[in-house]
Structures are given as structure tokens and as C-alpha cells.
PDB file of N, CA and C in Angstrom:
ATOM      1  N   UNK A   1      32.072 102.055  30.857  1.00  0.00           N
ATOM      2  CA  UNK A   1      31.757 100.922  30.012  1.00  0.00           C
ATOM      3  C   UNK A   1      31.398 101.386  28.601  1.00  0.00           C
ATOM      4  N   UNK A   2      30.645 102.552  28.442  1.00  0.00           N
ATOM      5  CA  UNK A   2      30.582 102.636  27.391  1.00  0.00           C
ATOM      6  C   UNK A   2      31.767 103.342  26.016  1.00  0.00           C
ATOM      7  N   UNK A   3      32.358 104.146  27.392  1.00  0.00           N
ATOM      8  CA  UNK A   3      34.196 104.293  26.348  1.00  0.00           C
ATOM      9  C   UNK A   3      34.367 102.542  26.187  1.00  0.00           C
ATOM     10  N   UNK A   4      34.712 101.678  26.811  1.00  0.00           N
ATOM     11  CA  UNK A   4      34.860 100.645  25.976  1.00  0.00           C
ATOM     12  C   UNK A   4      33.941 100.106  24.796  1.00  0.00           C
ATOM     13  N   UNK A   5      32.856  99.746  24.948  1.00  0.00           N
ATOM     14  CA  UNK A   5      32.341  99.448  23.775  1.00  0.00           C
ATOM     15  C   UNK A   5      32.535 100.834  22.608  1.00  0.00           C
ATOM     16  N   UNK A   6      32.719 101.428  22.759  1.00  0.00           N
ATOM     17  CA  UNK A   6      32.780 103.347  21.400  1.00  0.00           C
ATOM     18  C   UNK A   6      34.506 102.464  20.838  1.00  0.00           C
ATOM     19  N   UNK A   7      35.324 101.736  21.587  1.00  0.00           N
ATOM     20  CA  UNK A   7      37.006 101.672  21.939  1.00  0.00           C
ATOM     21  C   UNK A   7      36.816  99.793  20.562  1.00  0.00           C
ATOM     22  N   UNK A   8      35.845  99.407  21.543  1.00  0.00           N
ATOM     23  CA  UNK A   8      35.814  98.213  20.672  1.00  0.00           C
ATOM     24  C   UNK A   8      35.181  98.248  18.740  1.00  0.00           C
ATOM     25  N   UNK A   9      34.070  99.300  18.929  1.00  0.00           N
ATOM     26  CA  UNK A   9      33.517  99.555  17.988  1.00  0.00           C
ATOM     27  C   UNK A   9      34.398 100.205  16.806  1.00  0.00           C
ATOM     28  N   UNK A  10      35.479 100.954  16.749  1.00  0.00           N
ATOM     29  CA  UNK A  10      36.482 101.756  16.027  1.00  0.00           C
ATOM     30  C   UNK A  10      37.170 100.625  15.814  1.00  0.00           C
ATOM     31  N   UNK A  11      37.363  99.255  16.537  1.00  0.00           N
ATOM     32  CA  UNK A  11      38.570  98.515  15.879  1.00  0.00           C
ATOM     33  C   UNK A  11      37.935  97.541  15.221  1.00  0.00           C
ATOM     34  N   UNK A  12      36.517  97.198  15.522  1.00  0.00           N
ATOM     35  CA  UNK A  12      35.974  96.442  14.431  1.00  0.00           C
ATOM     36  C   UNK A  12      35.457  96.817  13.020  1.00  0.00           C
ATOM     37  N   UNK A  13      35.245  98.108  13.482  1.00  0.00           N
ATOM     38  CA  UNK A  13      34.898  99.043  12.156  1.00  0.00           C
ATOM     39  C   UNK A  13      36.012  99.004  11.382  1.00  0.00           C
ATOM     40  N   UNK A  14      37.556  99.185  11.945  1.00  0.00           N
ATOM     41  CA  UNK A  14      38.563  99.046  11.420  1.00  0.00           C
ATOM     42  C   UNK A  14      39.058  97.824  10.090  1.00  0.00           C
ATOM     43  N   UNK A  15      38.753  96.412  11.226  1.00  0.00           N
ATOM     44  CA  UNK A  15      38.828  95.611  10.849  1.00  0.00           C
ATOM     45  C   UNK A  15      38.670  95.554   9.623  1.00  0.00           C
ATOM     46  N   UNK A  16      36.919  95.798   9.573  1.00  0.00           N
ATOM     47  CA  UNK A  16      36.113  95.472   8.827  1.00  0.00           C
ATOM     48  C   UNK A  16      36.224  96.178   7.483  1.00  0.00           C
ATOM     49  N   UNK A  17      36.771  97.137   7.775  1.00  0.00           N
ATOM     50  CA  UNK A  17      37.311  97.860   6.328  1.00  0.00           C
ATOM     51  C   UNK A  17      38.621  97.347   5.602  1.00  0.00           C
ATOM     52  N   UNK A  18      39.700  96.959   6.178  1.00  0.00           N
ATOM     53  CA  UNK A  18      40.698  96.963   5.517  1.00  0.00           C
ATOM     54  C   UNK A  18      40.854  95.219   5.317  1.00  0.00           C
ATOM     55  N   UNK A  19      40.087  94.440   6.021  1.00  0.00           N
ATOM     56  CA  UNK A  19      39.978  92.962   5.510  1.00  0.00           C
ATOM     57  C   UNK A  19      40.254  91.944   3.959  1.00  0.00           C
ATOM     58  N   UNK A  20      39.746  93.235   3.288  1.00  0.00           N
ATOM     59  CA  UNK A  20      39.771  92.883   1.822  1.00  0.00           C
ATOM     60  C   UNK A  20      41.634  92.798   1.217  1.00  0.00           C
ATOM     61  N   UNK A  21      42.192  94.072   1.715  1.00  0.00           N
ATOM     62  CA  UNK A  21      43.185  94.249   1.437  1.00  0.00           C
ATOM     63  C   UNK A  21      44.521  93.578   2.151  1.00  0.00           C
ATOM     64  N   UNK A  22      44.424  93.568   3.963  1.00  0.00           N
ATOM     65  CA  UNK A  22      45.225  92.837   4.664  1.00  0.00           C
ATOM     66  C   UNK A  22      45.071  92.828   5.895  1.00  0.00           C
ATOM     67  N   UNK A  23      45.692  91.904   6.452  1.00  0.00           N
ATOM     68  CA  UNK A  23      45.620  91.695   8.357  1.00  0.00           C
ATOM     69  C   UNK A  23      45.489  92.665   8.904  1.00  0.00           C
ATOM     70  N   UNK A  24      44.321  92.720   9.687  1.00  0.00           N
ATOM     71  CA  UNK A  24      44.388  94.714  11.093  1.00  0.00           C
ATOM     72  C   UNK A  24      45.931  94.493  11.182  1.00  0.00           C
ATOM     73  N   UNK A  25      46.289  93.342  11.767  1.00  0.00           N
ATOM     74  CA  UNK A  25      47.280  93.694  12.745  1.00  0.00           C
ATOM     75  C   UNK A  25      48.543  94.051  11.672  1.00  0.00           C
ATOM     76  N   UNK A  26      48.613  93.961  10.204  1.00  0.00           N
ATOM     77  CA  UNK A  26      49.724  94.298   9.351  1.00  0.00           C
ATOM     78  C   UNK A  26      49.742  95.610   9.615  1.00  0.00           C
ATOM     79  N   UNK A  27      48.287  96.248   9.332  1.00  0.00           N
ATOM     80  CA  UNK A  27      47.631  97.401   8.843  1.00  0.00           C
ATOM     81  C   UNK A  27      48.220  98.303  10.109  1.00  0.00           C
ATOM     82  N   UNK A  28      47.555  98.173  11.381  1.00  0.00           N
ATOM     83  CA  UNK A  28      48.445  98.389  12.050  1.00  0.00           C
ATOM     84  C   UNK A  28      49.681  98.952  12.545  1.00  0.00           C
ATOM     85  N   UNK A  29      50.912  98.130  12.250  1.00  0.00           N
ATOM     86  CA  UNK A  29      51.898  98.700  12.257  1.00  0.00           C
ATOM     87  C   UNK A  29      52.385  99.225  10.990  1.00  0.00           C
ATOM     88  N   UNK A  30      51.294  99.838  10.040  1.00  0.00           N
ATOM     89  CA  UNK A  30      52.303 100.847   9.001  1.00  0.00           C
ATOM     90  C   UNK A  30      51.322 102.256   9.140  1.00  0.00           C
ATOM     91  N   UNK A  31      50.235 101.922   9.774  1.00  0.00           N
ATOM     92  CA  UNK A  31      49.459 102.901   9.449  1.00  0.00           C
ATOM     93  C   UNK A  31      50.476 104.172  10.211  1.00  0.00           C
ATOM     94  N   UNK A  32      50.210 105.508   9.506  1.00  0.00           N
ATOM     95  CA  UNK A  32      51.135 106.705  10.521  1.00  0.00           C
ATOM     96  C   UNK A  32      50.534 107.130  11.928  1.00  0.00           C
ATOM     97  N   UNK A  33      51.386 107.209  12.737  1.00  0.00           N
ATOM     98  CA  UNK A  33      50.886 108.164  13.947  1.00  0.00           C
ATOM     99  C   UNK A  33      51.145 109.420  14.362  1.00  0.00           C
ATOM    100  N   UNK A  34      51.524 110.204  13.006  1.00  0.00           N
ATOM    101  CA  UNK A  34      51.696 111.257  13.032  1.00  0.00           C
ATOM    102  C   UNK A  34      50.546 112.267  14.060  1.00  0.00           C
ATOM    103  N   UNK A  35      49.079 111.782  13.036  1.00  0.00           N
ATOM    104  CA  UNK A  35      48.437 112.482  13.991  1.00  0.00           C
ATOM    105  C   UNK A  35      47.857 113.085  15.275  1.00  0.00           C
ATOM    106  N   UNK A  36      48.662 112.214  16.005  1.00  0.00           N
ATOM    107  CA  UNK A  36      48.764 112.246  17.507  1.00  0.00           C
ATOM    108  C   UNK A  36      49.810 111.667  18.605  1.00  0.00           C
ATOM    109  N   UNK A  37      49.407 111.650  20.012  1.00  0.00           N
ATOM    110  CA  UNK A  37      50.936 111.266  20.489  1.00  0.00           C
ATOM    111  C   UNK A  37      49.702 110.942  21.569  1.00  0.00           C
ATOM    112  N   UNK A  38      50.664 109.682  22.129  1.00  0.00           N
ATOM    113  CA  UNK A  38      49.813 109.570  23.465  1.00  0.00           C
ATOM    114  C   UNK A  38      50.509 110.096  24.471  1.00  0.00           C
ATOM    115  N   UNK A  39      50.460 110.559  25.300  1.00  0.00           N
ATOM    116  CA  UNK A  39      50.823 110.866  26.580  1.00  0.00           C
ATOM    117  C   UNK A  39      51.443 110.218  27.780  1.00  0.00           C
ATOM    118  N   UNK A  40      52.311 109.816  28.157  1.00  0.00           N
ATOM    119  CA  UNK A  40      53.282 109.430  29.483  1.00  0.00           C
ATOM    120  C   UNK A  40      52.036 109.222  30.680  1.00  0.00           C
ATOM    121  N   UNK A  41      51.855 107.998  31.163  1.00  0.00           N
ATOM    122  CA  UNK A  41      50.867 107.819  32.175  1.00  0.00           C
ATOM    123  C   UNK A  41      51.559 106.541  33.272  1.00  0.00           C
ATOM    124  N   UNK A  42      51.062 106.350  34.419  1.00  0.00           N
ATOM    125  CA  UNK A  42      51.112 105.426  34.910  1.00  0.00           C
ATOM    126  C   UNK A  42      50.466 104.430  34.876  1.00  0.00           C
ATOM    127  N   UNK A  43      50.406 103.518  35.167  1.00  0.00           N
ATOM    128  CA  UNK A  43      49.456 102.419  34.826  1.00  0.00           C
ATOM    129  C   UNK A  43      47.862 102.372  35.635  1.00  0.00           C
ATOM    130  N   UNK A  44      48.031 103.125  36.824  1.00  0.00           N
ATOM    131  CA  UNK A  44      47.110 103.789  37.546  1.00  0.00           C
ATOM    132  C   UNK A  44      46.139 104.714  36.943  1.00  0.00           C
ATOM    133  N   UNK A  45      46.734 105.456  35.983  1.00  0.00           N
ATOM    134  CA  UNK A  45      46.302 106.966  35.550  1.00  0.00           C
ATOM    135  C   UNK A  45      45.238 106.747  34.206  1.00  0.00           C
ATOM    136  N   UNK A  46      44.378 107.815  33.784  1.00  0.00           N
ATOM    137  CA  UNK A  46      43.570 107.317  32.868  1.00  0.00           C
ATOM    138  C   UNK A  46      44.744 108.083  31.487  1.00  0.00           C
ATOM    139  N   UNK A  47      44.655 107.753  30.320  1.00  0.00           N
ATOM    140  CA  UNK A  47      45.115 108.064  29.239  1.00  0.00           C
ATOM    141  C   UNK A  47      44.826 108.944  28.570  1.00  0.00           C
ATOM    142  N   UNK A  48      45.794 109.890  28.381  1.00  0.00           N
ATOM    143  CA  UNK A  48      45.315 111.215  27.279  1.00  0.00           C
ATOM    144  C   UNK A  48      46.103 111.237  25.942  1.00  0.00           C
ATOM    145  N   UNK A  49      45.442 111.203  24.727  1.00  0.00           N
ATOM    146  CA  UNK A  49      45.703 111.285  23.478  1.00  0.00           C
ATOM    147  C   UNK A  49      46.018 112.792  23.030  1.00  0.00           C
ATOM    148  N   UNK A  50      46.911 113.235  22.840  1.00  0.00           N
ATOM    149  CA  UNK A  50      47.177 114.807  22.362  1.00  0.00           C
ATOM    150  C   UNK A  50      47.260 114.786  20.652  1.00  0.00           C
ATOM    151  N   UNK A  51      46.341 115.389  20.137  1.00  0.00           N
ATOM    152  CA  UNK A  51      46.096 115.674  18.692  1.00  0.00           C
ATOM    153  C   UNK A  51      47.324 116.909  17.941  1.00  0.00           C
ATOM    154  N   UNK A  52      48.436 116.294  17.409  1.00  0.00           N
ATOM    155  CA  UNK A  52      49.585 116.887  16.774  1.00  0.00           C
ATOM    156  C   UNK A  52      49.146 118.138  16.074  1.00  0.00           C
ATOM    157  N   UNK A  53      48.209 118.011  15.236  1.00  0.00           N
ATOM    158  CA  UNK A  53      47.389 118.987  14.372  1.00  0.00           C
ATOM    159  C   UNK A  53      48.379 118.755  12.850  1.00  0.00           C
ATOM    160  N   UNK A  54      48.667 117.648  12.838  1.00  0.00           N
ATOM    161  CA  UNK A  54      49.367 117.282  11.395  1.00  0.00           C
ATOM    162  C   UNK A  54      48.410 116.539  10.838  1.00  0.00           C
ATOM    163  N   UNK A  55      47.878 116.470   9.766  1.00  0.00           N
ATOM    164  CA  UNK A  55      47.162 115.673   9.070  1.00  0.00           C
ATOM    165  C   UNK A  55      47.892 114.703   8.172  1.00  0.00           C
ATOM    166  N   UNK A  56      47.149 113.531   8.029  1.00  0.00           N
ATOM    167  CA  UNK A  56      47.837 112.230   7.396  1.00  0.00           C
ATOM    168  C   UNK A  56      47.065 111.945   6.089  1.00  0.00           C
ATOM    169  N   UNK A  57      47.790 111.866   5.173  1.00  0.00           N
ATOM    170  CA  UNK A  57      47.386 111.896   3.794  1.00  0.00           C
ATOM    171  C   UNK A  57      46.450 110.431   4.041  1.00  0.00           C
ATOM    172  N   UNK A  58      45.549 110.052   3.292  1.00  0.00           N
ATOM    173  CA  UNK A  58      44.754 108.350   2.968  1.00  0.00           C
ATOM    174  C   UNK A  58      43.733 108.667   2.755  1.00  0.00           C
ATOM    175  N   UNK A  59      42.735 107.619   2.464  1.00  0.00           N
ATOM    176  CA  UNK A  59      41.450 106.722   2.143  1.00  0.00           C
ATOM    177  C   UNK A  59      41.027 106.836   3.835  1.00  0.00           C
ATOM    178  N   UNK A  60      39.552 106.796   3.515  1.00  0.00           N
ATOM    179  CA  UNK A  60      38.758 106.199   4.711  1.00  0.00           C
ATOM    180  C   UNK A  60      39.500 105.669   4.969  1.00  0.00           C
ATOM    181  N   UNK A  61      39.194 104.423   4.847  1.00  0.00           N
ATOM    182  CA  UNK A  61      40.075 103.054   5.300  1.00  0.00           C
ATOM    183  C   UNK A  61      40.753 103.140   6.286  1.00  0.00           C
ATOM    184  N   UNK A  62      42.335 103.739   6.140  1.00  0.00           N
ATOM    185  CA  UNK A  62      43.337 104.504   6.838  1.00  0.00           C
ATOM    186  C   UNK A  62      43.151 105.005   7.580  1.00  0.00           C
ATOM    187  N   UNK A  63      41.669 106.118   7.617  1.00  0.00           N
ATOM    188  CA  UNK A  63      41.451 106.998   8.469  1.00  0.00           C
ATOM    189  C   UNK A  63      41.097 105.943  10.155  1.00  0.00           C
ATOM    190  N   UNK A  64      39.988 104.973   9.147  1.00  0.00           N
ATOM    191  CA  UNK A  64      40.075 103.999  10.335  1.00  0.00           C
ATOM    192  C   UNK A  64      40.920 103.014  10.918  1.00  0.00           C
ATOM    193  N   UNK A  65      41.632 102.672   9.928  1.00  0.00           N
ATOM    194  CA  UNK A  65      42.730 101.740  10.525  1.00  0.00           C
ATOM    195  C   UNK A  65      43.259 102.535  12.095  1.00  0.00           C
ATOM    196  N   UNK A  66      43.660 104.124  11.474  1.00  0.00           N
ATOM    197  CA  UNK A  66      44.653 105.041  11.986  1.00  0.00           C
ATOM    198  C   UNK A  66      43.921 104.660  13.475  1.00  0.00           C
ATOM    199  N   UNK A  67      42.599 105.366  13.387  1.00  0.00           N
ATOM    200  CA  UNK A  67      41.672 105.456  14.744  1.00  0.00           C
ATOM    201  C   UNK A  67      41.355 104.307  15.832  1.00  0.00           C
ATOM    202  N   UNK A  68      41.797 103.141  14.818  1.00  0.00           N
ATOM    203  CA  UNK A  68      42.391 101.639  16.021  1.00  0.00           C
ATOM    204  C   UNK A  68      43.473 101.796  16.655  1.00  0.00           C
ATOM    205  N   UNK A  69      44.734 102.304  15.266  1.00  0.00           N
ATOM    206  CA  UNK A  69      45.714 102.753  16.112  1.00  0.00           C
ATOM    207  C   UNK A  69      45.797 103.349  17.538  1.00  0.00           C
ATOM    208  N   UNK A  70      45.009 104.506  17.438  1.00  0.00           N
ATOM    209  CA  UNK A  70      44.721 105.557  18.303  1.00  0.00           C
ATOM    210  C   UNK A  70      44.465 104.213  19.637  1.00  0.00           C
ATOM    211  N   UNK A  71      42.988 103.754  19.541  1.00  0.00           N
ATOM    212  CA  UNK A  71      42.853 103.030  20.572  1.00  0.00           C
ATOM    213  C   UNK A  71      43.976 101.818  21.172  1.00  0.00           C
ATOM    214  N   UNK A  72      44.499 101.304  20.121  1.00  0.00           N
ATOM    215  CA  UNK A  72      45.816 100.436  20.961  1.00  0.00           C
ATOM    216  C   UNK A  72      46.689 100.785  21.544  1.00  0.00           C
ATOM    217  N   UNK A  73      47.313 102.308  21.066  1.00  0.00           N
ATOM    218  CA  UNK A  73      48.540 103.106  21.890  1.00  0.00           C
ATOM    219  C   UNK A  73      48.100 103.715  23.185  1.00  0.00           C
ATOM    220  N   UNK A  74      46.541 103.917  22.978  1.00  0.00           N
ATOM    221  CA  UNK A  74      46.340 104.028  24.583  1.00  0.00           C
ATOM    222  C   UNK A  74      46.598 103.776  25.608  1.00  0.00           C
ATOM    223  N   UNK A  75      46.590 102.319  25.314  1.00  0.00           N
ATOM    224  CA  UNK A  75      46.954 101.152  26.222  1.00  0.00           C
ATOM    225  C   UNK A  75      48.446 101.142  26.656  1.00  0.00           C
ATOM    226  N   UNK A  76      49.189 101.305  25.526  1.00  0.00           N
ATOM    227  CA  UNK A  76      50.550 101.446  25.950  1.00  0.00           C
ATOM    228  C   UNK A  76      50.994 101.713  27.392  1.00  0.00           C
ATOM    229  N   UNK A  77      51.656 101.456  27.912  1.00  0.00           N
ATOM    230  CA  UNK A  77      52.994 102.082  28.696  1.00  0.00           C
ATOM    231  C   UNK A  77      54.107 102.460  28.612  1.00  0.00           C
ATOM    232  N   UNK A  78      54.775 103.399  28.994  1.00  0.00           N
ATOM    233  CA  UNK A  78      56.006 103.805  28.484  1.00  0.00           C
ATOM    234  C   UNK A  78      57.183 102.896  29.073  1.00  0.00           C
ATOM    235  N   UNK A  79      56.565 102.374  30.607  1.00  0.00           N
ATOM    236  CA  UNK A  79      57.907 101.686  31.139  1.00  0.00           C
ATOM    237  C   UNK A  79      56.996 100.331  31.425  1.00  0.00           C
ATOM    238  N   UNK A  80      57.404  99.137  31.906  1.00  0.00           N
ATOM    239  CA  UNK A  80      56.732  97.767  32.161  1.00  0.00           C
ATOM    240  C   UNK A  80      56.461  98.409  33.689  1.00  0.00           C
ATOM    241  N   UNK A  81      55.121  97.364  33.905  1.00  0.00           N
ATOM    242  CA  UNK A  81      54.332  97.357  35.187  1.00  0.00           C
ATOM    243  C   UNK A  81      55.719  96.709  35.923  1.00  0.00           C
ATOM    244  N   UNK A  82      55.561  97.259  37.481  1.00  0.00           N
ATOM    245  CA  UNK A  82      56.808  96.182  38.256  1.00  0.00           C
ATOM    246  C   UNK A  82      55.854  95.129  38.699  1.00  0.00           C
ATOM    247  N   UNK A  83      56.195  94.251  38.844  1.00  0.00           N
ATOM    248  CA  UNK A  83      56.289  93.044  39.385  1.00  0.00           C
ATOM    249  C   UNK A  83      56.347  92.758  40.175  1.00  0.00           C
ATOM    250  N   UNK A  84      55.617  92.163  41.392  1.00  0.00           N
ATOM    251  CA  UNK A  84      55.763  91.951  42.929  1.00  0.00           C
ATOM    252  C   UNK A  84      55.673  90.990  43.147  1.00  0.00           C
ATOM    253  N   UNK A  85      56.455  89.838  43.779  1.00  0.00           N
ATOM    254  CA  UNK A  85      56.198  88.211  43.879  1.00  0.00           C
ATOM    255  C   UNK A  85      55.060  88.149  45.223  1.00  0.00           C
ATOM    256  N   UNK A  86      54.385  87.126  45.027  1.00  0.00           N
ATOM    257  CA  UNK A  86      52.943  86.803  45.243  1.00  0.00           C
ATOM    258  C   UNK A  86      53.291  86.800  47.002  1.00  0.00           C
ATOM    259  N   UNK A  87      54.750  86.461  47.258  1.00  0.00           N
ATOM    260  CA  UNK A  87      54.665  85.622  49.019  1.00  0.00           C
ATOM    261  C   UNK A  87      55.533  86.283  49.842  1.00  0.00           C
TER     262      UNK A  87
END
């Protein structure tokens, strides 16, 4: 529980920085993900973030936008959950 709230706290911090300038969710999809890669998991499995060791030019800001990033690709999956009908 508390990786989630540390998970929630980075994207409001996020938010909260780049508000002035534009939408998280614009911000978002331009920020780079150079600096890392997430890792191939099952939907079962917990998530590992592997750190590229490339650094990304920006502002704070960026740095945090980036670090929401980080937390949304977590989530990712590489392939869709299957689907099992209910009956």
C-alpha cells in the first residue's frame, strides 16, 4: 500500500508542476522514455523498471512529468489480458 500511495504521490506532484503549461496527459505522451524500459511481465507478475543509464536533457518539471511516466508504463502490458466468458 504504501508503493501505491509513493506511485500516486509522483503523479500528482507531476501534475502539479506542469499545470501551468499543459494537460499531464499531453505532457505525457511527449515526455522521453529514454531513460528506462519497462520490462515484459505477466499480468500476474510484479513489474520491473530497468534504468537505460541514458540521461534526458529538461527542467524539473520534465524530470517529473518523466517519473509519472515511469509509473504509468508500469502498468502496461505487452500483450491484452485473455478473456474468459463468465458461463
Amino acid at each position: 500500500l504504501d508503493e501505491k500511495w509513493e506511485e500516486l504521490d509522483t503523479v500528482y506532484k507531476a501534475a502539479e508542476a506542469i499545470q501551468d503549461w499543459m494537460p499531464l496527459h499531453l505532457a505525457l505522451s511527449v515526455v522521453s522514455t529514454a531513460d528506462f524500459q519497462v520490462l515484459p511481465r505477466e499480468a500476474s507478475e510484479t513489474w520491473t523498471v530497468a534504468d537505460t543509464g541514458k540521461a534526458v536533457p529538461g527542467s524539473a518539471v520534465w524530470r517529473q512529468v518523466g517519473r509519472a511516466r515511469r509509473v504509468f508504463e508500469a502498468y502496461r502490458l505487452h500483450k491484452p489480458l485473455e478473456r474468459l466468458p463468465c458461463w
